[in-house]
Structure formats: structure tokens, C-alpha cells
C-alpha atoms as a PDB file:
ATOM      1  CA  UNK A   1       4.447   9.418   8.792  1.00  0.00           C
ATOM      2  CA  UNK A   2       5.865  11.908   6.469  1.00  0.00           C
ATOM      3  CA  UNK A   3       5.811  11.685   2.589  1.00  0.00           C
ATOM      4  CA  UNK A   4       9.790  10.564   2.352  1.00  0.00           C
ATOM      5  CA  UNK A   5       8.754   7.357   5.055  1.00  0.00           C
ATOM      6  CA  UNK A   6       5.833   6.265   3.147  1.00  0.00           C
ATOM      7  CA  UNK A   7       7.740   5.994   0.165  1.00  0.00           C
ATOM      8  CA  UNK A   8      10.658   4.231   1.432  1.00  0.00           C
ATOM      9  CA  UNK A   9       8.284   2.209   3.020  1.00  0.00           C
ATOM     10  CA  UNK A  10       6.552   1.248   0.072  1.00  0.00           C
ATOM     11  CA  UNK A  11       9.669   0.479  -1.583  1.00  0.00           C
ATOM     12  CA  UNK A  12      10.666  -1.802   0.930  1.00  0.00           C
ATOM     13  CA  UNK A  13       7.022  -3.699   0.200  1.00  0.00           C
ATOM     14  CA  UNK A  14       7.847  -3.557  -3.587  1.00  0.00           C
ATOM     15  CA  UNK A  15      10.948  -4.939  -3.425  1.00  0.00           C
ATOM     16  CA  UNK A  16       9.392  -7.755  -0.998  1.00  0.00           C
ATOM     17  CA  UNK A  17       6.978  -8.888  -3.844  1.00  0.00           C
ATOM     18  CA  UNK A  18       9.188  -8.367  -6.427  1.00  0.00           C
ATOM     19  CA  UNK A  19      11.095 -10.973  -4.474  1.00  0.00           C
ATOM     20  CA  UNK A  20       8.707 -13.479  -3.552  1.00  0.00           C
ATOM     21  CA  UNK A  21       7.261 -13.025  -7.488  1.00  0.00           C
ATOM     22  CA  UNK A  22      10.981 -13.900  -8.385  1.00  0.00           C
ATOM     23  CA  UNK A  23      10.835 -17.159  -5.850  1.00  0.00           C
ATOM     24  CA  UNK A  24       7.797 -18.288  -7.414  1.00  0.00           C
ATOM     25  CA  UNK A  25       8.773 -18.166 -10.896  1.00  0.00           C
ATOM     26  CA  UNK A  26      11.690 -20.050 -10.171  1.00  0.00           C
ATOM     27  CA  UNK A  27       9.508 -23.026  -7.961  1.00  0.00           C
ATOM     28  CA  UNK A  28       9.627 -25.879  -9.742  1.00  0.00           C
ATOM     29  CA  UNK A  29       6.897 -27.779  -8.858  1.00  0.00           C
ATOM     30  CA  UNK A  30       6.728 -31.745  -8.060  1.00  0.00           C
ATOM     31  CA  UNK A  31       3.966 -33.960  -6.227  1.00  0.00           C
ATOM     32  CA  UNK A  32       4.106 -32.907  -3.069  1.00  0.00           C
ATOM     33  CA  UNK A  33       5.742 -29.697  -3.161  1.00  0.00           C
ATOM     34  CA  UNK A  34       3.235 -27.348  -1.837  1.00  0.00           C
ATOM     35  CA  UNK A  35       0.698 -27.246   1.102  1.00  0.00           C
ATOM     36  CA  UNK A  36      -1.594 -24.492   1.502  1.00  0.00           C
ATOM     37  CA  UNK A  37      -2.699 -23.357   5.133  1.00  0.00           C
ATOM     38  CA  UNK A  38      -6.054 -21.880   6.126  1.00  0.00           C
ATOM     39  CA  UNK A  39      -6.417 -20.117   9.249  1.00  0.00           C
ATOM     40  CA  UNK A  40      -9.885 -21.087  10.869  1.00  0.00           C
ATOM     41  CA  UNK A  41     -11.913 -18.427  13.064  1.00  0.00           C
ATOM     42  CA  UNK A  42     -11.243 -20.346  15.807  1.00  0.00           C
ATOM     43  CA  UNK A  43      -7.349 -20.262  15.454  1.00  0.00           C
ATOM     44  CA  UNK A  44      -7.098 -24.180  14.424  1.00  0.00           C
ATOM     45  CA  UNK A  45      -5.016 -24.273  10.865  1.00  0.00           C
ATOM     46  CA  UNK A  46      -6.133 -26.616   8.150  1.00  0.00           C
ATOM     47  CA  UNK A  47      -3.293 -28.164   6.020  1.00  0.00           C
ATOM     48  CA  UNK A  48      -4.317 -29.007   2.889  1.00  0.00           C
ATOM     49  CA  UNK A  49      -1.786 -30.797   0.491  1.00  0.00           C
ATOM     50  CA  UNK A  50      -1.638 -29.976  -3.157  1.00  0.00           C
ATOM     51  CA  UNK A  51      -0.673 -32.694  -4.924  1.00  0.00           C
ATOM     52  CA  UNK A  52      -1.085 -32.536  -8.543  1.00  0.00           C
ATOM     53  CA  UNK A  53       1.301 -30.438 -10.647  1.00  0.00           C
ATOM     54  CA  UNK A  54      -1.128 -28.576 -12.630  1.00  0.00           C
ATOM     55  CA  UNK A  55      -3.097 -27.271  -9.762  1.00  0.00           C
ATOM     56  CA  UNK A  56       0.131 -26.583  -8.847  1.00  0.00           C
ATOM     57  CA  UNK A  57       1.322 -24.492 -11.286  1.00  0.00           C
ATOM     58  CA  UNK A  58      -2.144 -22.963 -11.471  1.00  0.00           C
ATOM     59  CA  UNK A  59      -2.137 -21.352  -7.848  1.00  0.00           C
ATOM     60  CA  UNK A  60       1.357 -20.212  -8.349  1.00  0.00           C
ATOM     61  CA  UNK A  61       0.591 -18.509 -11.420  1.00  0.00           C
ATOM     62  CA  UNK A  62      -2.931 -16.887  -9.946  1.00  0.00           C
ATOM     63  CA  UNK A  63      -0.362 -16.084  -6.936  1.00  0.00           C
ATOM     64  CA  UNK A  64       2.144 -14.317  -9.047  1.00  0.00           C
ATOM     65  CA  UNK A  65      -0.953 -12.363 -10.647  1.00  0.00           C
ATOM     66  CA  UNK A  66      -2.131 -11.154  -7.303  1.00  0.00           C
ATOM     67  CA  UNK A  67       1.010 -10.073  -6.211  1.00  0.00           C
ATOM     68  CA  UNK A  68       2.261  -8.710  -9.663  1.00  0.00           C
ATOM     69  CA  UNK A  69      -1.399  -6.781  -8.905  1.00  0.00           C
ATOM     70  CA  UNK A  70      -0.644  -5.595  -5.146  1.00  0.00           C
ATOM     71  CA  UNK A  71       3.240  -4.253  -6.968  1.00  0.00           C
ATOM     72  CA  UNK A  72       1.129  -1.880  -8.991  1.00  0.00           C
ATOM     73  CA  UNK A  73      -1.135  -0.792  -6.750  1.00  0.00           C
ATOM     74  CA  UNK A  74       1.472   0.210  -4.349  1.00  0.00           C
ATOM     75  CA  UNK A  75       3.972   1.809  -7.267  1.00  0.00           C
ATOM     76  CA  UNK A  76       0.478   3.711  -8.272  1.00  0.00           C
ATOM     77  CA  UNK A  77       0.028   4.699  -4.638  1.00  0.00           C
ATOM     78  CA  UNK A  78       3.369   6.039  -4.699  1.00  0.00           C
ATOM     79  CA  UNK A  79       3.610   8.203  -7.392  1.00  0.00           C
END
């Protein structure tokens, strides 16, 4: 892959988090609103429901860090 690809590549994955940073700073959360899914090593999935608001807003927000932290590292790789 030449220089030109990998950057419009990563640009494409920039403006992907950008997007889904957007999405969840707009969520509004309510009981019920969010589920999180673990994939098990032997390929069952474990739903687990997230009911409380706070914990809640807390993964969104640690969420929105880690992918506010993946949107540097890729501008940084980038340059």
C-alpha cells in the first residue's frame, strides 16, 4: 500500500470514530438502554444488560476516551 492509500485510509478510520464519538455524545441514556456483549473463546456471546444510568454514562464516557485516544493515535500515525 502506497503512502497516498494509507492516508486516505486512515482518514476514512478517523472520520469513522469521529462519528461514532459524535453518536455517543448524543446517547441519551435510560434504564435499559444499553447491553454490552462479550465474545467467549468458545464463540458463545454473553449479554450482559446495563441497567443503571450512571454506569451508563460511565462506560460511554470511558468509551468516548478510548476512541477520542485511537483518533490521535491514528492522526499521529499519519502525519
Amino acid at each position: 500500500m502506497n503512502k497516498q492509500e494509507n492516508s486516505d485510509h486512515t482518514a476514512v478510520e478517523v472520520a469513522e470514530i469521529r462519528k461514532l464519538r459524535q453518536q455517543l455524545a448524543n446517547f441519551n441514556p435510560a434504564d435499559g438502554t444499553l447491553e454490552v456483549l462479550f465474545n467467549m473463546p468458545d464463540g458463545k456471546i454473553v449479554r450482559v444488560p446495563v441497567t443503571s444510568k450512571v454506569k451508563i454514562r460511565l462506560l460511554s464516557k470511558e468509551i468516548r476516551n478510548y476512541l477520542a485516544e485511537e483518533q490521535l493515535m491514528k492522526q499521529c500515525r499519519e502525519d
